[in-house]
PDB file of N, CA and C in Angstrom:
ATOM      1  N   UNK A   1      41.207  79.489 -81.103  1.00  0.00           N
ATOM      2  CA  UNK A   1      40.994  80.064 -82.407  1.00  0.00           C
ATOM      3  C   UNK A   1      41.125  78.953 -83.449  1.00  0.00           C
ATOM      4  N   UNK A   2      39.627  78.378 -83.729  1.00  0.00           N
ATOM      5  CA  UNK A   2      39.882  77.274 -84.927  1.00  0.00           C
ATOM      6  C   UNK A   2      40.620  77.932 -86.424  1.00  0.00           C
ATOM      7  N   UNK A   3      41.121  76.844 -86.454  1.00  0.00           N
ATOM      8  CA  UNK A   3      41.855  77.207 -88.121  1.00  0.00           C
ATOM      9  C   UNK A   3      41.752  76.341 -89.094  1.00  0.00           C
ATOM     10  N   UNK A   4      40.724  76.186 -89.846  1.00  0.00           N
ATOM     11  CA  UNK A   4      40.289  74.761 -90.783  1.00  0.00           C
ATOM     12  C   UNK A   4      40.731  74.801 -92.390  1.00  0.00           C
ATOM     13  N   UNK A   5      41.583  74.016 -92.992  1.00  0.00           N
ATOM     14  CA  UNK A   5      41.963  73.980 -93.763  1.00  0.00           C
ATOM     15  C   UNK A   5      41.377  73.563 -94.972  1.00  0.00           C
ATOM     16  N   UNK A   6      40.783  73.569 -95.701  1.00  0.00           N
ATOM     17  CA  UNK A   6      39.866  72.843 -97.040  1.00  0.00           C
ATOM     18  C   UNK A   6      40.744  72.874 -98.530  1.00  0.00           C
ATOM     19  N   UNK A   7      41.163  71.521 -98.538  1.00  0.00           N
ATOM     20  CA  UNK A   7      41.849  71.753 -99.524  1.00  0.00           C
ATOM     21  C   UNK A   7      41.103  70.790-100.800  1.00  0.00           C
ATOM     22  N   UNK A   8      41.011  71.241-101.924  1.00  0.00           N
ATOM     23  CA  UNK A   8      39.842  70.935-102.997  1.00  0.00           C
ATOM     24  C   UNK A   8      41.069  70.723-104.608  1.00  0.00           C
ATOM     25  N   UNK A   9      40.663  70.368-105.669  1.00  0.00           N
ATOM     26  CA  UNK A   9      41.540  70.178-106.664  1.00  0.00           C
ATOM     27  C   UNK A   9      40.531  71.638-107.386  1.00  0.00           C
ATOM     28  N   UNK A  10      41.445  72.453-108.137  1.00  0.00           N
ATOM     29  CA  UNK A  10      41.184  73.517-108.970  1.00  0.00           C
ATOM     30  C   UNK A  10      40.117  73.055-110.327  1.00  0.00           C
ATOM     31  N   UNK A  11      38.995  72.285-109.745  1.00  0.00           N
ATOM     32  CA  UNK A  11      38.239  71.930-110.877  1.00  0.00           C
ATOM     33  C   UNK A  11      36.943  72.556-110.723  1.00  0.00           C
ATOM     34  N   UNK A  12      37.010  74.053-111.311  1.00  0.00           N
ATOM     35  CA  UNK A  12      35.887  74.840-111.158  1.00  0.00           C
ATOM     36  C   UNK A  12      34.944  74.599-109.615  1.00  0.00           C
ATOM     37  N   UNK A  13      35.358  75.052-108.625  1.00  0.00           N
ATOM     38  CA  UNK A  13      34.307  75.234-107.546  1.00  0.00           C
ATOM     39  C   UNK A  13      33.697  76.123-107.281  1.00  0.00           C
ATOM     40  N   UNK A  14      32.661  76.487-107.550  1.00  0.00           N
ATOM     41  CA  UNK A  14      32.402  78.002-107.996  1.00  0.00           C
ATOM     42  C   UNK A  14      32.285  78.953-106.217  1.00  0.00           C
ATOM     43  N   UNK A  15      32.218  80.548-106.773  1.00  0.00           N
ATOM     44  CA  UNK A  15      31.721  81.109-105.180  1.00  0.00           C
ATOM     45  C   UNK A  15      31.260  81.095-104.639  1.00  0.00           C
ATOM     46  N   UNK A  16      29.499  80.419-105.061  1.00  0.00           N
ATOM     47  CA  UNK A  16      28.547  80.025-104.153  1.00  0.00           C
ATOM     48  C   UNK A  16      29.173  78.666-103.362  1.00  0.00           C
ATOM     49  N   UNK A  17      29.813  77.748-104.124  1.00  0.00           N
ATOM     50  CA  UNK A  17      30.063  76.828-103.353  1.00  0.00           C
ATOM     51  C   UNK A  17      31.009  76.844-102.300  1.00  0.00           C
ATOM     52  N   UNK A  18      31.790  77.913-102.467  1.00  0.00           N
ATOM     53  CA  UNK A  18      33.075  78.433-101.516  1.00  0.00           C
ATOM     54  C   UNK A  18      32.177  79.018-100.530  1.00  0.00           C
ATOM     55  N   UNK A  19      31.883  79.648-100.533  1.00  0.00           N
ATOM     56  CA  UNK A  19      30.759  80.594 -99.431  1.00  0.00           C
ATOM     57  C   UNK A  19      30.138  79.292 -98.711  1.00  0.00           C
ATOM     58  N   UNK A  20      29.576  78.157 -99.271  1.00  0.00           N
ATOM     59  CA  UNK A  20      28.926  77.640 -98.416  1.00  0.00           C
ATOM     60  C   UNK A  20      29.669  76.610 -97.372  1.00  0.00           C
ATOM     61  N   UNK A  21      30.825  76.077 -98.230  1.00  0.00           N
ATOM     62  CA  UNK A  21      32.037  75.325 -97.312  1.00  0.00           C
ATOM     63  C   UNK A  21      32.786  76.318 -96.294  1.00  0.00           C
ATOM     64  N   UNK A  22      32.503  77.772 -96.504  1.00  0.00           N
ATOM     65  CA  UNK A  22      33.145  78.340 -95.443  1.00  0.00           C
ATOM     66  C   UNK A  22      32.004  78.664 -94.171  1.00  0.00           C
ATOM     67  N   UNK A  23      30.991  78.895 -94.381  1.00  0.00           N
ATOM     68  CA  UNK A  23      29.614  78.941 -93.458  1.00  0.00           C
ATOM     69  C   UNK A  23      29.447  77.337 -92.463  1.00  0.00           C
ATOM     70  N   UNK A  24      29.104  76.236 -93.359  1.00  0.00           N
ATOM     71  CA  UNK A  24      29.127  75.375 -93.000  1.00  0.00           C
ATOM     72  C   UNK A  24      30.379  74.594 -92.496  1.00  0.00           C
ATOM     73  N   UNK A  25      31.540  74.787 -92.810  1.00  0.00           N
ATOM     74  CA  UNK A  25      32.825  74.326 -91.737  1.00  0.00           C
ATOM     75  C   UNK A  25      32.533  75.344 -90.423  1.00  0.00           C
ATOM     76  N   UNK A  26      32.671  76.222 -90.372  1.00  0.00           N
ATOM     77  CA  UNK A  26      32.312  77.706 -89.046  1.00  0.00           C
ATOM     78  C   UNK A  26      31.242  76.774 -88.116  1.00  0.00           C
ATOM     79  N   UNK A  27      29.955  77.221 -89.236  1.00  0.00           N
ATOM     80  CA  UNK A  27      28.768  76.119 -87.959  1.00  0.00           C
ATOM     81  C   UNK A  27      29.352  74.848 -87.320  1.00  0.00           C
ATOM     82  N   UNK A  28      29.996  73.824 -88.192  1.00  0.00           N
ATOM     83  CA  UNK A  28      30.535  73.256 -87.513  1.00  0.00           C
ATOM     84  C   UNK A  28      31.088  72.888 -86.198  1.00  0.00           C
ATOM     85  N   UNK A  29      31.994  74.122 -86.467  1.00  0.00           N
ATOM     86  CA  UNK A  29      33.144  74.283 -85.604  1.00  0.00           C
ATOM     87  C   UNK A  29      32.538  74.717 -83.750  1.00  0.00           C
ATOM     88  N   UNK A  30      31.170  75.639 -84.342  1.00  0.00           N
ATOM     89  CA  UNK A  30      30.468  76.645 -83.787  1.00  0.00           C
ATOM     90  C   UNK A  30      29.824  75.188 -82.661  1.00  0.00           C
ATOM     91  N   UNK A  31      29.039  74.692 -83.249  1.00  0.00           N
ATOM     92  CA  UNK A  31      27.911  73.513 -83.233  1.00  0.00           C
ATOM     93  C   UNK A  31      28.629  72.459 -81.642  1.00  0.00           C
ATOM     94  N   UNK A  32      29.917  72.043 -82.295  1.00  0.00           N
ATOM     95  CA  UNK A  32      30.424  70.827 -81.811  1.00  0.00           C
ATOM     96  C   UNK A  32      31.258  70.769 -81.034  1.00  0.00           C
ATOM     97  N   UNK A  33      32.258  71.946 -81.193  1.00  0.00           N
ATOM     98  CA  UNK A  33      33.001  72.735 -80.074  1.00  0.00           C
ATOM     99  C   UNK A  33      32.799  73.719 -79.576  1.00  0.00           C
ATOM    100  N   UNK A  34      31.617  74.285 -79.797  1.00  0.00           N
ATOM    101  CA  UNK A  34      30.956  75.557 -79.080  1.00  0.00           C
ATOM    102  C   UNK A  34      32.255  76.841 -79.380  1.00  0.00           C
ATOM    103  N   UNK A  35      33.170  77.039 -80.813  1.00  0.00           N
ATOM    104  CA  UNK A  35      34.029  78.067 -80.932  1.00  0.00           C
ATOM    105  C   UNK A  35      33.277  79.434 -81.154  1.00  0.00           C
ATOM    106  N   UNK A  36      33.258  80.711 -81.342  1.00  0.00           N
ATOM    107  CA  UNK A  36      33.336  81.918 -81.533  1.00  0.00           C
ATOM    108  C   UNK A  36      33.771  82.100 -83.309  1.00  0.00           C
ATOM    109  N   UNK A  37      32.413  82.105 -83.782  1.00  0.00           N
ATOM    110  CA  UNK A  37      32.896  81.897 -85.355  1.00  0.00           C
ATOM    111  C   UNK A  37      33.134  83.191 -85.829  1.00  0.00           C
ATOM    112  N   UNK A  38      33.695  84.270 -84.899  1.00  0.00           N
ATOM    113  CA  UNK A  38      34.456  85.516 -84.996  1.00  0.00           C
ATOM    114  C   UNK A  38      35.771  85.216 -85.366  1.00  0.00           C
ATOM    115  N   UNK A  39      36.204  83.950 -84.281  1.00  0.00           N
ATOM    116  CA  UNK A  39      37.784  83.427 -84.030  1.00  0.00           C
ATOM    117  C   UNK A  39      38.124  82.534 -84.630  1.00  0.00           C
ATOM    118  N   UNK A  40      36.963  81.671 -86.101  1.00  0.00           N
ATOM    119  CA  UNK A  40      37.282  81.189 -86.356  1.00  0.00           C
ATOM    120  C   UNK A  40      37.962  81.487 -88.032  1.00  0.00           C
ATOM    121  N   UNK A  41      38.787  80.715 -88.665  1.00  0.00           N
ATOM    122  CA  UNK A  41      39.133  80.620 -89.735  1.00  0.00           C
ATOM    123  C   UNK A  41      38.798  79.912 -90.753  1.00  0.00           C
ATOM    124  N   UNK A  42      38.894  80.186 -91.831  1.00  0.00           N
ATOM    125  CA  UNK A  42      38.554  78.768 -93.129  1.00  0.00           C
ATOM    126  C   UNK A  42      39.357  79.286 -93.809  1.00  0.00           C
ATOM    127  N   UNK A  43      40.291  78.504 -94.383  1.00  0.00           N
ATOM    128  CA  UNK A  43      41.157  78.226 -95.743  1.00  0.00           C
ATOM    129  C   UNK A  43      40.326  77.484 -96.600  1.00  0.00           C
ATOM    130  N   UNK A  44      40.478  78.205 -98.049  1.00  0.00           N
ATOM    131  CA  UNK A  44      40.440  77.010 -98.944  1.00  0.00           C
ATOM    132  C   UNK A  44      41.333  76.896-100.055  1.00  0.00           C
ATOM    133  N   UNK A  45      42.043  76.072-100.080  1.00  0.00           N
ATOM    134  CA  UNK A  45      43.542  76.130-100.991  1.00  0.00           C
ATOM    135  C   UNK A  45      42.713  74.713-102.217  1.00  0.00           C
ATOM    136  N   UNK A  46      42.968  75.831-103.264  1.00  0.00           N
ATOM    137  CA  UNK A  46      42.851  75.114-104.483  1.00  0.00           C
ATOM    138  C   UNK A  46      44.000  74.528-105.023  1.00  0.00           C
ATOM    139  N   UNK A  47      43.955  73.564-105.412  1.00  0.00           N
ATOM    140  CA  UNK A  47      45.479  72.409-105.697  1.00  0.00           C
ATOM    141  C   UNK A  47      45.182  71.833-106.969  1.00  0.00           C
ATOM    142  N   UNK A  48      46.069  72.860-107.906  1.00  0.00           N
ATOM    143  CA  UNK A  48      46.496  71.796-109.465  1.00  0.00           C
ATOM    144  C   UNK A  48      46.328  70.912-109.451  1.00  0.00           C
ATOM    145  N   UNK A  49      45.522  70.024-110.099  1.00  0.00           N
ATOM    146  CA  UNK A  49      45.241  68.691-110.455  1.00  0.00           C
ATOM    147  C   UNK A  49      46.688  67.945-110.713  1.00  0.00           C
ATOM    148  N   UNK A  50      47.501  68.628-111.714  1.00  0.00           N
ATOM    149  CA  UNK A  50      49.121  68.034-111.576  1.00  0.00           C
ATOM    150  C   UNK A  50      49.896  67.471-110.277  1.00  0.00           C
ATOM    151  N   UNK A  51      49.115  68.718-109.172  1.00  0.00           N
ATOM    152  CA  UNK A  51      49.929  69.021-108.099  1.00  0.00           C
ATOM    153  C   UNK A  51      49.311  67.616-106.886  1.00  0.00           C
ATOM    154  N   UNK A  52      48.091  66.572-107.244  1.00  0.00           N
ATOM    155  CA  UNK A  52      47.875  66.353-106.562  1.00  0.00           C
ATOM    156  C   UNK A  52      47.652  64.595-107.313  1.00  0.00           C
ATOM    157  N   UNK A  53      47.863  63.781-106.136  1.00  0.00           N
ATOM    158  CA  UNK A  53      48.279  62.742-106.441  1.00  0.00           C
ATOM    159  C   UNK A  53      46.820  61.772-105.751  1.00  0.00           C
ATOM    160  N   UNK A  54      46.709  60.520-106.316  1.00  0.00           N
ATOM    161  CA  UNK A  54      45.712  59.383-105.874  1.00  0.00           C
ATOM    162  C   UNK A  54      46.106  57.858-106.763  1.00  0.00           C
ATOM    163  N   UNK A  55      46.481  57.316-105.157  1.00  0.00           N
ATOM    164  CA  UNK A  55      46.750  56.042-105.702  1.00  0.00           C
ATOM    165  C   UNK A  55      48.250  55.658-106.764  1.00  0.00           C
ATOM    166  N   UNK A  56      49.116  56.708-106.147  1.00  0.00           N
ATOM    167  CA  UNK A  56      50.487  56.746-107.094  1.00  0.00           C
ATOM    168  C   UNK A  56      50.195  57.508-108.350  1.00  0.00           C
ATOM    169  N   UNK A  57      49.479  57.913-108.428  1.00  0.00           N
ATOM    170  CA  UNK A  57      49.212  58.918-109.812  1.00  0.00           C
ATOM    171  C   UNK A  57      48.613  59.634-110.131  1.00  0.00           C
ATOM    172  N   UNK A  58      49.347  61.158-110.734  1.00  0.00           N
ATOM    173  CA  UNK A  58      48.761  62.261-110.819  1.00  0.00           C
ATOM    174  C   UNK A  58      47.365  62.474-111.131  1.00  0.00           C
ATOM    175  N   UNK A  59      46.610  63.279-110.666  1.00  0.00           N
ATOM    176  CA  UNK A  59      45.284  63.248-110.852  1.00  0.00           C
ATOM    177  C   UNK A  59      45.169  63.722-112.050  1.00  0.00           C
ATOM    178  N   UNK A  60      45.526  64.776-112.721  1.00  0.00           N
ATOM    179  CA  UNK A  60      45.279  65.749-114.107  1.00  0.00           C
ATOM    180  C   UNK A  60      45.116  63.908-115.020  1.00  0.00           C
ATOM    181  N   UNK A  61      46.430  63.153-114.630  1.00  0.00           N
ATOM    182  CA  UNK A  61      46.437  61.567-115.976  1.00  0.00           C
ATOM    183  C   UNK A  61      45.341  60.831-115.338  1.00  0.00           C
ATOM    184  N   UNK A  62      44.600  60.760-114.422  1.00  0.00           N
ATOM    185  CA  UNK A  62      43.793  59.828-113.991  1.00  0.00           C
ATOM    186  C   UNK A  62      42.382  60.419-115.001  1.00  0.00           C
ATOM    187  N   UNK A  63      42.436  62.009-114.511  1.00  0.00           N
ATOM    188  CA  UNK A  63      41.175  61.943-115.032  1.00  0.00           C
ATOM    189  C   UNK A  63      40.917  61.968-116.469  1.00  0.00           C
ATOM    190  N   UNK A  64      42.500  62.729-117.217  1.00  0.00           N
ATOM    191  CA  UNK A  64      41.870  61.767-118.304  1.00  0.00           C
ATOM    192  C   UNK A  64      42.171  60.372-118.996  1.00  0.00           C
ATOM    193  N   UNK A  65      42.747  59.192-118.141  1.00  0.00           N
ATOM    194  CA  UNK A  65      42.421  58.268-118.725  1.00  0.00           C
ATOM    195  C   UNK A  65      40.788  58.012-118.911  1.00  0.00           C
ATOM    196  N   UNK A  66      40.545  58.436-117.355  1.00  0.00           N
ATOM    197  CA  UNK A  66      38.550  58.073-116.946  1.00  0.00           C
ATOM    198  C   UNK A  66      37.808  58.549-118.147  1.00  0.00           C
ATOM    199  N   UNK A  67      38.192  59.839-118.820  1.00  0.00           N
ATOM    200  CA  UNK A  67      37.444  60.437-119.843  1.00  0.00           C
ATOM    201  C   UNK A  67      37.740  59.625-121.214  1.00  0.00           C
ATOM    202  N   UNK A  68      38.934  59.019-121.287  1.00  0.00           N
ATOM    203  CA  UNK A  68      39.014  58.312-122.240  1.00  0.00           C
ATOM    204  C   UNK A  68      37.980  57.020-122.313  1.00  0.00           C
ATOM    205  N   UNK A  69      38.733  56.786-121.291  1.00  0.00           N
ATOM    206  CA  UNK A  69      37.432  55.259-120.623  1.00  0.00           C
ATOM    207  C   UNK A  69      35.805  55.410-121.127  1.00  0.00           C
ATOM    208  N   UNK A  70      35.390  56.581-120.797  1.00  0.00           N
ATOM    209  CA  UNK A  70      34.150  56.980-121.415  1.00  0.00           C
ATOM    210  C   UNK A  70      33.566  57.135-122.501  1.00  0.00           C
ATOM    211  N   UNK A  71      34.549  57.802-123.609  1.00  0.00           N
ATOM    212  CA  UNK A  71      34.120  57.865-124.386  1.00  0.00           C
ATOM    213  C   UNK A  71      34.473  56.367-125.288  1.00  0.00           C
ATOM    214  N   UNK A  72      34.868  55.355-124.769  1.00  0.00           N
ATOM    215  CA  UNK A  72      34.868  54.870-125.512  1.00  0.00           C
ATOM    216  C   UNK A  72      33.611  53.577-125.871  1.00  0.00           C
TER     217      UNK A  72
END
Protein backbone atom coordinates (compact mmCIF):
# COMPACT_ATOMS: atom_id res chain seq x y z
CA UNK A 1 0.00 0.00 0.00
CA UNK A 2 1.98 3.07 -1.42
CA UNK A 3 1.83 6.14 0.75
CA UNK A 4 3.36 9.30 -1.04
CA UNK A 5 3.88 12.30 0.68
CA UNK A 6 3.93 15.82 -1.33
CA UNK A 7 4.90 18.40 0.59
CA UNK A 8 4.62 22.04 -1.26
CA UNK A 9 4.99 25.71 0.55
CA UNK A 10 1.27 27.31 1.00
CA UNK A 11 1.85 29.61 -2.03
CA UNK A 12 -1.47 29.39 -3.77
CA UNK A 13 -1.48 25.83 -5.52
CA UNK A 14 -4.61 25.79 -6.83
CA UNK A 15 -7.19 22.43 -7.13
CA UNK A 16 -6.59 21.77 -10.52
CA UNK A 17 -3.06 21.57 -9.70
CA UNK A 18 -3.65 19.33 -6.59
CA UNK A 19 -5.79 16.95 -8.61
CA UNK A 20 -3.13 16.62 -11.04
CA UNK A 21 -0.07 15.89 -8.51
CA UNK A 22 -2.39 13.41 -7.01
CA UNK A 23 -3.30 11.48 -10.50
CA UNK A 24 0.12 11.77 -11.68
CA UNK A 25 2.11 10.60 -8.36
CA UNK A 26 -0.73 7.31 -8.43
CA UNK A 27 0.30 6.70 -12.28
CA UNK A 28 3.49 6.77 -11.13
CA UNK A 29 3.38 4.60 -8.53
CA UNK A 30 0.93 2.44 -10.84
CA UNK A 31 3.53 2.63 -13.98
CA UNK A 32 6.89 1.69 -12.13
CA UNK A 33 5.90 -0.50 -9.38
CA UNK A 34 2.96 -1.96 -10.93
CA UNK A 35 0.81 -0.77 -7.31
CA UNK A 36 -3.14 -0.94 -7.22
CA UNK A 37 -3.94 2.83 -7.36
CA UNK A 38 -7.04 1.68 -5.18
CA UNK A 39 -4.18 1.03 -2.39
CA UNK A 40 -2.57 3.78 -3.12
CA UNK A 41 -2.30 7.13 -1.15
CA UNK A 42 -1.28 10.85 -1.81
CA UNK A 43 -0.74 13.42 0.84
CA UNK A 44 -0.33 16.82 0.16
CA UNK A 45 0.75 18.88 3.19
CA UNK A 46 0.92 22.53 2.59
CA UNK A 47 3.82 24.17 4.75
CA UNK A 48 3.89 27.94 5.92
CA UNK A 49 6.44 29.58 4.18
CA UNK A 50 7.63 30.66 7.94
CA UNK A 51 7.50 27.03 8.65
CA UNK A 52 9.95 26.14 6.02
CA UNK A 53 13.52 26.74 5.73
CA UNK A 54 16.35 26.96 2.54
CA UNK A 55 19.80 27.43 2.92
CA UNK A 56 19.60 28.51 6.82
CA UNK A 57 16.74 30.78 6.19
CA UNK A 58 13.25 31.10 6.45
CA UNK A 59 11.60 31.07 3.23
CA UNK A 60 8.58 33.75 3.95
CA UNK A 61 12.47 36.38 4.44
CA UNK A 62 13.99 34.89 1.37
CA UNK A 63 11.24 35.58 -0.71
CA UNK A 64 10.92 38.79 0.19
CA UNK A 65 14.32 39.89 0.10
CA UNK A 66 14.07 38.34 -3.86
CA UNK A 67 11.03 40.74 -4.28
CA UNK A 68 12.93 43.45 -2.96
CA UNK A 69 15.85 42.54 -5.20
CA UNK A 70 13.39 43.10 -8.03
CA UNK A 71 11.97 45.83 -7.67
CA UNK A 72 14.78 47.51 -7.41
Amino acid sequence: MPYILIQVTDEGVTKQQKEALIAGATDLVVNVLHKDPEATFVVIDEVNTDNWGHGGEVVTQRRQREAARRKS
